[in-house]
PDB file of N, CA and C in Angstrom:
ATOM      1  N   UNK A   1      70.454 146.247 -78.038  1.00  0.00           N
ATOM      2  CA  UNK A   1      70.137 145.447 -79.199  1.00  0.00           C
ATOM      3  C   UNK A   1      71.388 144.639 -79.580  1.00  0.00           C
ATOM      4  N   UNK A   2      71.088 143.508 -79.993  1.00  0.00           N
ATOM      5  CA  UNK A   2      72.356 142.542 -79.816  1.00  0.00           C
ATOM      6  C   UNK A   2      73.149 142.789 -81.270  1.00  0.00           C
ATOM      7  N   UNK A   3      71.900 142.956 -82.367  1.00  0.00           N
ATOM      8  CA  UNK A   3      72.694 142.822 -83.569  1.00  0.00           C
ATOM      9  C   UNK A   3      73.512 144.485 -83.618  1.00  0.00           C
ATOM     10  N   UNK A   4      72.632 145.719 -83.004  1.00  0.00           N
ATOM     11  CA  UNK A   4      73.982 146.716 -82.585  1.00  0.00           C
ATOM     12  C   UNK A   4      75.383 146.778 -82.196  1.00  0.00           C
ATOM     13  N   UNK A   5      74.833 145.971 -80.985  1.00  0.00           N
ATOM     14  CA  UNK A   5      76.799 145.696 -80.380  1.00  0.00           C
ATOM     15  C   UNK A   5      77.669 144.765 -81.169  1.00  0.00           C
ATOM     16  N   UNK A   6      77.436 143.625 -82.056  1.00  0.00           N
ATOM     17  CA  UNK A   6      78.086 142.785 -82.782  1.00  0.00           C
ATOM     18  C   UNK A   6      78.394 143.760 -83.931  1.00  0.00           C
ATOM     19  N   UNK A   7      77.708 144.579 -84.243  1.00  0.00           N
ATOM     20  CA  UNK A   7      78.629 145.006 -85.811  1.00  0.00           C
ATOM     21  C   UNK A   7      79.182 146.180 -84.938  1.00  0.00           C
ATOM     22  N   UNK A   8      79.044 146.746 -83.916  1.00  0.00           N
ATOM     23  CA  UNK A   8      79.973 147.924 -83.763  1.00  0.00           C
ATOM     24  C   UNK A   8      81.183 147.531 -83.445  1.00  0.00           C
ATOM     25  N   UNK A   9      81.272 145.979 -82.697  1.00  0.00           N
ATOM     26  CA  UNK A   9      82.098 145.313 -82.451  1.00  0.00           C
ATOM     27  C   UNK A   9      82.946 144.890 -83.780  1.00  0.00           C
ATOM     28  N   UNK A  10      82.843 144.736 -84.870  1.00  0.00           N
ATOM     29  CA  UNK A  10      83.394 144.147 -86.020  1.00  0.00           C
ATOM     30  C   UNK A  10      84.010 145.198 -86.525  1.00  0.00           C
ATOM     31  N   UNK A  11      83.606 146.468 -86.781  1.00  0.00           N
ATOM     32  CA  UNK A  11      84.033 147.516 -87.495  1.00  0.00           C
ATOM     33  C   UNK A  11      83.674 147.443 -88.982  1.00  0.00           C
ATOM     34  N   UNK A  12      82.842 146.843 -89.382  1.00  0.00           N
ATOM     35  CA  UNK A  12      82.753 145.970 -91.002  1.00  0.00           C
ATOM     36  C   UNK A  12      82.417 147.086 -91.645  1.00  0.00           C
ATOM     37  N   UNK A  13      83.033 147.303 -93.020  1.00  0.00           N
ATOM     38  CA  UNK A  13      82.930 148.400 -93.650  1.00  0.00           C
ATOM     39  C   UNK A  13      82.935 147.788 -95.589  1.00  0.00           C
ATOM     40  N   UNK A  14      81.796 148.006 -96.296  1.00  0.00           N
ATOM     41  CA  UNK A  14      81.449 147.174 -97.476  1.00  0.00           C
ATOM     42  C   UNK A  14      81.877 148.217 -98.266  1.00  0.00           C
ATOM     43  N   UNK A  15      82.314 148.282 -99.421  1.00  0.00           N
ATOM     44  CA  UNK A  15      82.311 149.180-100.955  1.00  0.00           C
ATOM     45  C   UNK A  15      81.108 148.991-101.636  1.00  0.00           C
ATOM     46  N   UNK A  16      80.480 149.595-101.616  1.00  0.00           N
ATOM     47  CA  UNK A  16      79.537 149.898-102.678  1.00  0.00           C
ATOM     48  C   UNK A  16      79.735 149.925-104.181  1.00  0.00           C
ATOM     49  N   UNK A  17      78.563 148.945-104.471  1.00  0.00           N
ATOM     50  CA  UNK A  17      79.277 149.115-106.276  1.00  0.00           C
ATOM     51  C   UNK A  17      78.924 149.828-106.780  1.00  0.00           C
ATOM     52  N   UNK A  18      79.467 149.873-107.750  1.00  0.00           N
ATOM     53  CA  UNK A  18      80.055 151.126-108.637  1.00  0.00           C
ATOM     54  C   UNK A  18      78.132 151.670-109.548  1.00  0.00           C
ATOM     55  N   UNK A  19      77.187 149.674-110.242  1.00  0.00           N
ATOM     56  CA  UNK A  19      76.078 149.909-110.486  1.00  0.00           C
ATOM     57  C   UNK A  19      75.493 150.946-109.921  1.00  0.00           C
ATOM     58  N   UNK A  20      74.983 150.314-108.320  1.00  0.00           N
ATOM     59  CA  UNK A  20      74.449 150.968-107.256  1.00  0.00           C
ATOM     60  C   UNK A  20      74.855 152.623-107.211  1.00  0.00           C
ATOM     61  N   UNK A  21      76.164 152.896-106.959  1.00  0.00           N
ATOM     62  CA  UNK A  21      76.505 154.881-106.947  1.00  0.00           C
ATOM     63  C   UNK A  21      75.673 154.672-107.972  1.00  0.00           C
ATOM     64  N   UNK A  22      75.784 154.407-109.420  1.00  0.00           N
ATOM     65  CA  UNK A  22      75.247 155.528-110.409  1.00  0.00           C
ATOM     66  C   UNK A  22      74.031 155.280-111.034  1.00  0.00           C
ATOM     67  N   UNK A  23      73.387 154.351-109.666  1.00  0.00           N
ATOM     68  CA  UNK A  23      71.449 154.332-110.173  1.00  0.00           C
ATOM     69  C   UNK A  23      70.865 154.646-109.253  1.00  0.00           C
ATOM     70  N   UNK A  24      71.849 155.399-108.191  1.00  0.00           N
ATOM     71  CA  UNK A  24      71.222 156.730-107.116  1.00  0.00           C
ATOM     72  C   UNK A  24      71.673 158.089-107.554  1.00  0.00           C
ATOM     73  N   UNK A  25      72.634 157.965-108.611  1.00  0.00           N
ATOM     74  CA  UNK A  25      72.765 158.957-108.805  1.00  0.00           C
ATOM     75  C   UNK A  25      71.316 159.519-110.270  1.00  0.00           C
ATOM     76  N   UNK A  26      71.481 158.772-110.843  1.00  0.00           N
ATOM     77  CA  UNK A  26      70.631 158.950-111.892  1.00  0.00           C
ATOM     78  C   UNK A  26      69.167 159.043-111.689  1.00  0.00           C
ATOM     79  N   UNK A  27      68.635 158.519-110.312  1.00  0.00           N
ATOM     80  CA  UNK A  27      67.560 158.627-109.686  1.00  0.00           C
ATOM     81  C   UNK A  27      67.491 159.959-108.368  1.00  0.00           C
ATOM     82  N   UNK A  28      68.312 160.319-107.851  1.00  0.00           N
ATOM     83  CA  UNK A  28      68.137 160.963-106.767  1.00  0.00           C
ATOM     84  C   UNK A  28      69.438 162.383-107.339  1.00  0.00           C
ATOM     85  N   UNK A  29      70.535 162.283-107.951  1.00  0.00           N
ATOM     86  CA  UNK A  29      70.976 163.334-108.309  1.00  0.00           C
ATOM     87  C   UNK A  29      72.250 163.694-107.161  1.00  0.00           C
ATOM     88  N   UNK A  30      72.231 162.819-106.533  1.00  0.00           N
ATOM     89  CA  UNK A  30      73.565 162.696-105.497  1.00  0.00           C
ATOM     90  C   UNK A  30      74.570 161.344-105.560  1.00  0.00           C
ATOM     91  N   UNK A  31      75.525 162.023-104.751  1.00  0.00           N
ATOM     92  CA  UNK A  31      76.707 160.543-104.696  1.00  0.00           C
ATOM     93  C   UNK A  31      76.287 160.003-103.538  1.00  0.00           C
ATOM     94  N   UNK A  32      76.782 158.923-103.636  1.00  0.00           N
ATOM     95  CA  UNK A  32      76.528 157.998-102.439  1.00  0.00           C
ATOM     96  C   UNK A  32      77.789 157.269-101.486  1.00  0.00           C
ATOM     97  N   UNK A  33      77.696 157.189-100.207  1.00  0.00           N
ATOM     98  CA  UNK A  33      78.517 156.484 -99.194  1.00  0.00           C
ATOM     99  C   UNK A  33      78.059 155.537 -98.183  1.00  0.00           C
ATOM    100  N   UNK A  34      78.747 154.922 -98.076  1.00  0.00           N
ATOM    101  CA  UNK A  34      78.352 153.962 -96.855  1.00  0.00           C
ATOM    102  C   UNK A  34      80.181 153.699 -95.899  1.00  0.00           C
ATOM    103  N   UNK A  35      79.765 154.166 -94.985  1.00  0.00           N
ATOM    104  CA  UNK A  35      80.287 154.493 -93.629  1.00  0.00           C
ATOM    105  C   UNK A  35      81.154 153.316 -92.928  1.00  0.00           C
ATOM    106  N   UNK A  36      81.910 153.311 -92.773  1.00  0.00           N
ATOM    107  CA  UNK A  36      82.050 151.676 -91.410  1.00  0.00           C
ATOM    108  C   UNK A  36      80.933 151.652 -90.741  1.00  0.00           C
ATOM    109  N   UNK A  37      80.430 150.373 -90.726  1.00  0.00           N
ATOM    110  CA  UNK A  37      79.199 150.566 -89.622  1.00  0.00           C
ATOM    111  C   UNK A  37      79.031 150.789 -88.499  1.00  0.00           C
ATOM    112  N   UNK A  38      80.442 150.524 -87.895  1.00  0.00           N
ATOM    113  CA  UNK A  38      80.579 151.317 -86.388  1.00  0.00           C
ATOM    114  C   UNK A  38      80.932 152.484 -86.765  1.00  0.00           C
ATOM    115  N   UNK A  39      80.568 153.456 -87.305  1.00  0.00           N
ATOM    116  CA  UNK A  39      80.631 154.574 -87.605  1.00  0.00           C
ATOM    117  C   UNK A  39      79.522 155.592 -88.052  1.00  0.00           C
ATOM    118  N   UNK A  40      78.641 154.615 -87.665  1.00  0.00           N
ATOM    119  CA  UNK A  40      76.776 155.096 -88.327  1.00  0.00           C
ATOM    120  C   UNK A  40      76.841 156.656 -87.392  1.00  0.00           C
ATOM    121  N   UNK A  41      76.860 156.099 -85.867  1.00  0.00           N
ATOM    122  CA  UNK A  41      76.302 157.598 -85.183  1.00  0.00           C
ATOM    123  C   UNK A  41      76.983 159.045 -85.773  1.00  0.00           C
ATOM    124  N   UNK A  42      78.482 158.543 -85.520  1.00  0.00           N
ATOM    125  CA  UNK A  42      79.290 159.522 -86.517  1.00  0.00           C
ATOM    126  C   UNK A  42      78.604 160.365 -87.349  1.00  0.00           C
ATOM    127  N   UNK A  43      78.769 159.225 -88.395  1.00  0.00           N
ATOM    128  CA  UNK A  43      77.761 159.486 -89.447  1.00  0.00           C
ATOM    129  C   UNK A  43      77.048 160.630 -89.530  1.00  0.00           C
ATOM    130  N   UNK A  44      75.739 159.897 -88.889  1.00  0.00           N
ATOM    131  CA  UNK A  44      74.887 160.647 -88.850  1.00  0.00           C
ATOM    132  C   UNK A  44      74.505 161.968 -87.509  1.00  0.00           C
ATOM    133  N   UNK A  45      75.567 162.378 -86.677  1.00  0.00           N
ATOM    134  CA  UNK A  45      75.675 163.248 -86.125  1.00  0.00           C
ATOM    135  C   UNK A  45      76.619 164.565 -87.315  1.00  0.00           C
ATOM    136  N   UNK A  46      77.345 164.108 -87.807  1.00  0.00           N
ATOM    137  CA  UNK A  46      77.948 165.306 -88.972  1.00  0.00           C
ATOM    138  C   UNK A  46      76.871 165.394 -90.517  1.00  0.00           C
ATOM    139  N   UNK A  47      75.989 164.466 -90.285  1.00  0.00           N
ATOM    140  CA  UNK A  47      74.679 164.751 -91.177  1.00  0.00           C
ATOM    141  C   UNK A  47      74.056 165.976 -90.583  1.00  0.00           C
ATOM    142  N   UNK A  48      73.850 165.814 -89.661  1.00  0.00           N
ATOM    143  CA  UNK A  48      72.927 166.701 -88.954  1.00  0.00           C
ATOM    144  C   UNK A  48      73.257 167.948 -89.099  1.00  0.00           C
ATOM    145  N   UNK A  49      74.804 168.310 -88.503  1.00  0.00           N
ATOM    146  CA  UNK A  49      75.390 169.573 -88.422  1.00  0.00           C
ATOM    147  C   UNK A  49      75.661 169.727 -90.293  1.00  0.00           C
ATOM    148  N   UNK A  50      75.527 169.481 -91.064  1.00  0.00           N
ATOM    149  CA  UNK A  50      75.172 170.290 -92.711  1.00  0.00           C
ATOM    150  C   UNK A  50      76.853 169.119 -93.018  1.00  0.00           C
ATOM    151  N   UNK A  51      77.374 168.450 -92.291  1.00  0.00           N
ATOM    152  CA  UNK A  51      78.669 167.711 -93.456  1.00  0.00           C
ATOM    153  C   UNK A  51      78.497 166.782 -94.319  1.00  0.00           C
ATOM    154  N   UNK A  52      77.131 166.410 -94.393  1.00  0.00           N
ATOM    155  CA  UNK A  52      77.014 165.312 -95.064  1.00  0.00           C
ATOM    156  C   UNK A  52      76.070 165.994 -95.741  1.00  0.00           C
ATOM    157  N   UNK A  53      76.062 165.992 -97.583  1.00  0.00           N
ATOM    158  CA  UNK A  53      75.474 166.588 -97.820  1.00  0.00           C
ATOM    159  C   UNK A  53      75.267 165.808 -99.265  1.00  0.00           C
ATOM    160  N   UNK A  54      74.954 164.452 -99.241  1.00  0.00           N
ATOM    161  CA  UNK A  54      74.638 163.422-100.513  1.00  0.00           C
ATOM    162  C   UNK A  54      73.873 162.173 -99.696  1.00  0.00           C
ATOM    163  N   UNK A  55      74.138 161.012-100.330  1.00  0.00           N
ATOM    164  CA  UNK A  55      73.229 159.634 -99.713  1.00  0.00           C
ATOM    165  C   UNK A  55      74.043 158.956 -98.976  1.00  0.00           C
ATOM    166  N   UNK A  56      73.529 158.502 -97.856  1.00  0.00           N
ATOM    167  CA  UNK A  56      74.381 157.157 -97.123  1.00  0.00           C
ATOM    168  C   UNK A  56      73.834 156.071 -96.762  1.00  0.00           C
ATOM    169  N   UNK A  57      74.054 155.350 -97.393  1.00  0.00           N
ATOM    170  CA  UNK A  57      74.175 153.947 -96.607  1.00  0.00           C
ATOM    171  C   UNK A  57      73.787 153.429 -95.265  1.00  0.00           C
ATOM    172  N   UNK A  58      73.073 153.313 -94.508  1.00  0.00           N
ATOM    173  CA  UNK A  58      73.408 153.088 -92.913  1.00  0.00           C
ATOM    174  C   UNK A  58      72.947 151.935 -92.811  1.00  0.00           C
ATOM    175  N   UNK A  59      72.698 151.186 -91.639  1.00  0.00           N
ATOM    176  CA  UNK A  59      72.039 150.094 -90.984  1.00  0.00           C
ATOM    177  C   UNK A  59      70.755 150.590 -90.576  1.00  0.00           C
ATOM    178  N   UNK A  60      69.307 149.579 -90.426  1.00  0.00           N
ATOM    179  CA  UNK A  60      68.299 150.507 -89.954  1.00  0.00           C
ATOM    180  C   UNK A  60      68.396 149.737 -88.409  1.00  0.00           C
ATOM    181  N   UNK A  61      68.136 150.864 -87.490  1.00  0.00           N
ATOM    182  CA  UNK A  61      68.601 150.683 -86.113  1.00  0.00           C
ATOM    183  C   UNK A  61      67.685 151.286 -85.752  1.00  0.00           C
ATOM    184  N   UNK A  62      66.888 151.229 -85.391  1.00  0.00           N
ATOM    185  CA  UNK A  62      65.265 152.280 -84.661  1.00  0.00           C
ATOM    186  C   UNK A  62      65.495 152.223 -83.151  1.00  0.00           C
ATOM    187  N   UNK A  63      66.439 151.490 -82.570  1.00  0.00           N
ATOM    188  CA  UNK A  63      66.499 151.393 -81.338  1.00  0.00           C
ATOM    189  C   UNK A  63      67.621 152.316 -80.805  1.00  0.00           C
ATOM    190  N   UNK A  64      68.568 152.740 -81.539  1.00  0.00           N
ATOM    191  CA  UNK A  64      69.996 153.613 -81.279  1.00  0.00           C
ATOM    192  C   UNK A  64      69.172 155.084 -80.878  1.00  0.00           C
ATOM    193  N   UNK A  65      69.865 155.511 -80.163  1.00  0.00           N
ATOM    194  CA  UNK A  65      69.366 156.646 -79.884  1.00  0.00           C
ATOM    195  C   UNK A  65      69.467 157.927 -80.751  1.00  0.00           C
ATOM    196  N   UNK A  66      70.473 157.785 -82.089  1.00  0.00           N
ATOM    197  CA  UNK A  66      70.947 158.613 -82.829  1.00  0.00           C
ATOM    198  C   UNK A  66      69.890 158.384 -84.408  1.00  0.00           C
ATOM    199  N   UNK A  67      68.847 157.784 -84.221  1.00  0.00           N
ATOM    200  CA  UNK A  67      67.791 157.044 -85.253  1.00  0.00           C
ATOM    201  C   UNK A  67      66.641 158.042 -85.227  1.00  0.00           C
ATOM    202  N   UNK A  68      66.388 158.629 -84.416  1.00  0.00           N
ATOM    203  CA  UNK A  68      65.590 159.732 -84.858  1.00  0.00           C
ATOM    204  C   UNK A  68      66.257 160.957 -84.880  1.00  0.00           C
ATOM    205  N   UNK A  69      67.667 161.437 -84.594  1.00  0.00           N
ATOM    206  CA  UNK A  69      68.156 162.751 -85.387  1.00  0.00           C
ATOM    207  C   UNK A  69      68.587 162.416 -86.783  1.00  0.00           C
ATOM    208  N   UNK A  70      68.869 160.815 -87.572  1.00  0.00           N
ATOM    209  CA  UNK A  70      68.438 160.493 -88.783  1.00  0.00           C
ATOM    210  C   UNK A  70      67.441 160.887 -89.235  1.00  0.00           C
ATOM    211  N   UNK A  71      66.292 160.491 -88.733  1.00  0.00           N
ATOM    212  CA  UNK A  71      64.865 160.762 -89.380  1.00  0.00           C
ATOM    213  C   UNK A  71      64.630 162.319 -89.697  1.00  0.00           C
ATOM    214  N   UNK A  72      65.287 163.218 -88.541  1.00  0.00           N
ATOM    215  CA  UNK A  72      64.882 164.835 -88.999  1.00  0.00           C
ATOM    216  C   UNK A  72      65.653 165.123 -89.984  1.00  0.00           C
ATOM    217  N   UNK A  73      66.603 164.779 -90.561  1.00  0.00           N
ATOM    218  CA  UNK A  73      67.414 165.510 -90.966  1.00  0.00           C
ATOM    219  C   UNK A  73      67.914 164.155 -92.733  1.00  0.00           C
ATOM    220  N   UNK A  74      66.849 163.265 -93.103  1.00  0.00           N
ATOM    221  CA  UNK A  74      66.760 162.941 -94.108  1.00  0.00           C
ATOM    222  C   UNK A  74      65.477 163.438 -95.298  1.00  0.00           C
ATOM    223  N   UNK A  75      65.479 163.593 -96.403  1.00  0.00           N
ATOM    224  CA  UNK A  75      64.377 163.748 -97.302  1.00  0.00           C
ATOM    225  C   UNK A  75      63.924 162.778 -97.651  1.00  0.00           C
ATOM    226  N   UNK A  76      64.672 160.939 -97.764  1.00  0.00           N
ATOM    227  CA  UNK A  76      63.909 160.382 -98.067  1.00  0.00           C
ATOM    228  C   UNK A  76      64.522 159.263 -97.360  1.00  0.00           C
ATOM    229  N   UNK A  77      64.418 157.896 -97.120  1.00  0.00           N
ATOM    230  CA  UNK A  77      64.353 156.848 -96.903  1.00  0.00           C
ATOM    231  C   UNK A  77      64.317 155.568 -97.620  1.00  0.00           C
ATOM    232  N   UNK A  78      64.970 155.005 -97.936  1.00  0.00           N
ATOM    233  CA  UNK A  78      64.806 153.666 -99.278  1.00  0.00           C
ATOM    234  C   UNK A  78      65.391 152.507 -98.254  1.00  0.00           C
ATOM    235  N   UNK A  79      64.797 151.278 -98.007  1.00  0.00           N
ATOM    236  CA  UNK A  79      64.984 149.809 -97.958  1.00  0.00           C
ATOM    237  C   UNK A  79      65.609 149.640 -98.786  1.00  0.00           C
ATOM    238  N   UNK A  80      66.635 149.012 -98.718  1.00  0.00           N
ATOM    239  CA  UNK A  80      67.562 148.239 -99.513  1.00  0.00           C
ATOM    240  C   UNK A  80      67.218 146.836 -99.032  1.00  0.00           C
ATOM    241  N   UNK A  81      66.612 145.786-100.182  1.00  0.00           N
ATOM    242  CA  UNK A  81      66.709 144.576 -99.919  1.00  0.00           C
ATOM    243  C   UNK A  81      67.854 143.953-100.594  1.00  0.00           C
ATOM    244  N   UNK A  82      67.986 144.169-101.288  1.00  0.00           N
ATOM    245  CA  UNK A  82      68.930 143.373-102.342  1.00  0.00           C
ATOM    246  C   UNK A  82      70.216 143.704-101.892  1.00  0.00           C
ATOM    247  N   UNK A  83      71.242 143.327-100.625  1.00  0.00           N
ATOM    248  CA  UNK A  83      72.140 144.016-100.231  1.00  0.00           C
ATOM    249  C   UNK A  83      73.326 143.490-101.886  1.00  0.00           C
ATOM    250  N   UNK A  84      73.169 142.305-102.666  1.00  0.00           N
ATOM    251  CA  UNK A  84      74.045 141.918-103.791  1.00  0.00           C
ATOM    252  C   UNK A  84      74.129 143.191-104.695  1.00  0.00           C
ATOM    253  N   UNK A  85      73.193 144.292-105.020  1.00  0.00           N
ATOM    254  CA  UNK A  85      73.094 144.954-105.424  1.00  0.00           C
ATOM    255  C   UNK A  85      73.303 146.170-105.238  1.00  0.00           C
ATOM    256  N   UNK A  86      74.052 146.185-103.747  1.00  0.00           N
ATOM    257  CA  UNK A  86      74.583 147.440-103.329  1.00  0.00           C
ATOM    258  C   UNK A  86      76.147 147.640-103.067  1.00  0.00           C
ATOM    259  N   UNK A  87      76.602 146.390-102.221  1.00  0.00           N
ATOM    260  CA  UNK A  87      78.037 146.192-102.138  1.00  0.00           C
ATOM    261  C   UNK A  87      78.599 145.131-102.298  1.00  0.00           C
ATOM    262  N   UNK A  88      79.667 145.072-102.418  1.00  0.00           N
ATOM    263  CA  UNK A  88      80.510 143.552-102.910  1.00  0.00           C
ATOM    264  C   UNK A  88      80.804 143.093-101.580  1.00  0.00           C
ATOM    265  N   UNK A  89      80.804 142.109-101.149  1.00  0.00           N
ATOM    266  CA  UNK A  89      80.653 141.229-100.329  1.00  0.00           C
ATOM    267  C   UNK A  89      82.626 141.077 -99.948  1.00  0.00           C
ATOM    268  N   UNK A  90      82.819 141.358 -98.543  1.00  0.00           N
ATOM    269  CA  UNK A  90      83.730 141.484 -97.857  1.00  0.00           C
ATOM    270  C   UNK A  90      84.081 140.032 -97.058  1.00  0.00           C
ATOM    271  N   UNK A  91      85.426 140.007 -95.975  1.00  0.00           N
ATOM    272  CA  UNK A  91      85.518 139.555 -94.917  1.00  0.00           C
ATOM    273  C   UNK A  91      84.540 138.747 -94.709  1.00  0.00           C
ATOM    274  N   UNK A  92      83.494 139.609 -94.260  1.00  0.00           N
ATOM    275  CA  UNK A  92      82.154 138.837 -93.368  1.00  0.00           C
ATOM    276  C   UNK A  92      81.231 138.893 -94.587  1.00  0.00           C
ATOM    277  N   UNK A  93      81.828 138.817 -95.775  1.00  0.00           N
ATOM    278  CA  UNK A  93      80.144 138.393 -97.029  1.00  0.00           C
ATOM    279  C   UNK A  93      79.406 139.803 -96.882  1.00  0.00           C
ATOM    280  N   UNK A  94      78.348 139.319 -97.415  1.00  0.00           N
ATOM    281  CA  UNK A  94      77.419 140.331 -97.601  1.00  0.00           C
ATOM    282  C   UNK A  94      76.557 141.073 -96.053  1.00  0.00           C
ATOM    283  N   UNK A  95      76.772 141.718 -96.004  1.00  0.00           N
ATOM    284  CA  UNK A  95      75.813 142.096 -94.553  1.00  0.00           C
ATOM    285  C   UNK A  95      74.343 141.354 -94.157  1.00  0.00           C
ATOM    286  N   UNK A  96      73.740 141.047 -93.432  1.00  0.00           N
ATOM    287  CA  UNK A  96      73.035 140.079 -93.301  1.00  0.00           C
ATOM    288  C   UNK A  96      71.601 140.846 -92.261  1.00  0.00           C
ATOM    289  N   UNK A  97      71.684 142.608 -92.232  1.00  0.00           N
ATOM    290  CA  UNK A  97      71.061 143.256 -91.560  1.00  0.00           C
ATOM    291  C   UNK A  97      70.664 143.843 -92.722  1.00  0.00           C
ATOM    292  N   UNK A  98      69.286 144.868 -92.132  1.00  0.00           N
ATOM    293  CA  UNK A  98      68.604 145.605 -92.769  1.00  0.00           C
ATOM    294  C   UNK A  98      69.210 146.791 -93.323  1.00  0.00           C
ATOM    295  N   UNK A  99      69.490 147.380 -94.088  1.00  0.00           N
ATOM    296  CA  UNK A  99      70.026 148.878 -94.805  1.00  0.00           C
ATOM    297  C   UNK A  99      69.243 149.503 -95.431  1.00  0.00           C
ATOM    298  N   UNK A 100      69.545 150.987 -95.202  1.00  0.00           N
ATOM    299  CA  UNK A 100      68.337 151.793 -95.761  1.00  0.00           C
ATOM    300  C   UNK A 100      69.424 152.551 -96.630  1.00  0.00           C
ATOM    301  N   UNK A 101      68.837 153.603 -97.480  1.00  0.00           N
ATOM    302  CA  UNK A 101      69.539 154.493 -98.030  1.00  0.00           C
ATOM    303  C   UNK A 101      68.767 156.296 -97.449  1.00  0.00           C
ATOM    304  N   UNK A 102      69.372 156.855 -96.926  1.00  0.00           N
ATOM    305  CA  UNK A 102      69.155 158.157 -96.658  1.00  0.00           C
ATOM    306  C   UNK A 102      69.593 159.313 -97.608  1.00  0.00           C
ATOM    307  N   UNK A 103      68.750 159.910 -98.252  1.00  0.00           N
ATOM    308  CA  UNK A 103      69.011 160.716 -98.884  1.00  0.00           C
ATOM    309  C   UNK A 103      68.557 161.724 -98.179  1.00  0.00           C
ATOM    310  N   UNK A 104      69.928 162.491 -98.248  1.00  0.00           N
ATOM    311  CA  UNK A 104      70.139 163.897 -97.329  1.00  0.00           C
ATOM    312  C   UNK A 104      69.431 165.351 -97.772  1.00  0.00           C
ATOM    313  N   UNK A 105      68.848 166.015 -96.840  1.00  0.00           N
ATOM    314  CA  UNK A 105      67.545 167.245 -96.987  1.00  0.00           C
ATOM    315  C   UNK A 105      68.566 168.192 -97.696  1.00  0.00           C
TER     316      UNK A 105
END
């Protein structure tokens, strides 16, 4: 997948605003992170094994091979459209891919 290899290639890594943490927190009852994006599998391989144990941020990637040990090991799933409303816009602006929010089982 092309838009895979270009951001693993970039390393691009956004801050999340401050809104966003605390209207997942006030809705879901956890903190929230978002990862370098070349850092998703990471990620979500120390999700799996119990280290991640709040919300993250990821890219939605259905094609990575590490996208369905996401799926077992989340409780819920949220689309993020509004990426203005999640992180402040870096280097490369606002991310220009799909993001979900995973809230962890």
């Amino acid at each position: 997948m092309v838009k895979a290899d270009v951001l693993s290639r970039l390393g691009t890594l956004w801050k999340l605003l401050p809104s966003f943490k605390e209207e997942v927190l006030a809705k879901y009852g956890v903190q929230t992170s978002m990862p370098d994006v070349a850092n998703s599998k990471k990620t979500v391989i120390a999700l799996a094994r119990g280290h991640v144990s709040n919300a993250v941020v990821l890219p939605r990637w259905e094609g990575q091979a590490w996208w369905g040990t996401l799926l077992d090991n989340v409780s819920s799933m949220i689309e993020l459209e509004d990426m203005k409303k999640v992180v402040a816009p870096n280097m490369y602006g606002l991310p220009r891919w799909e993001f979900v929010l995973c809230i962890v089982k």
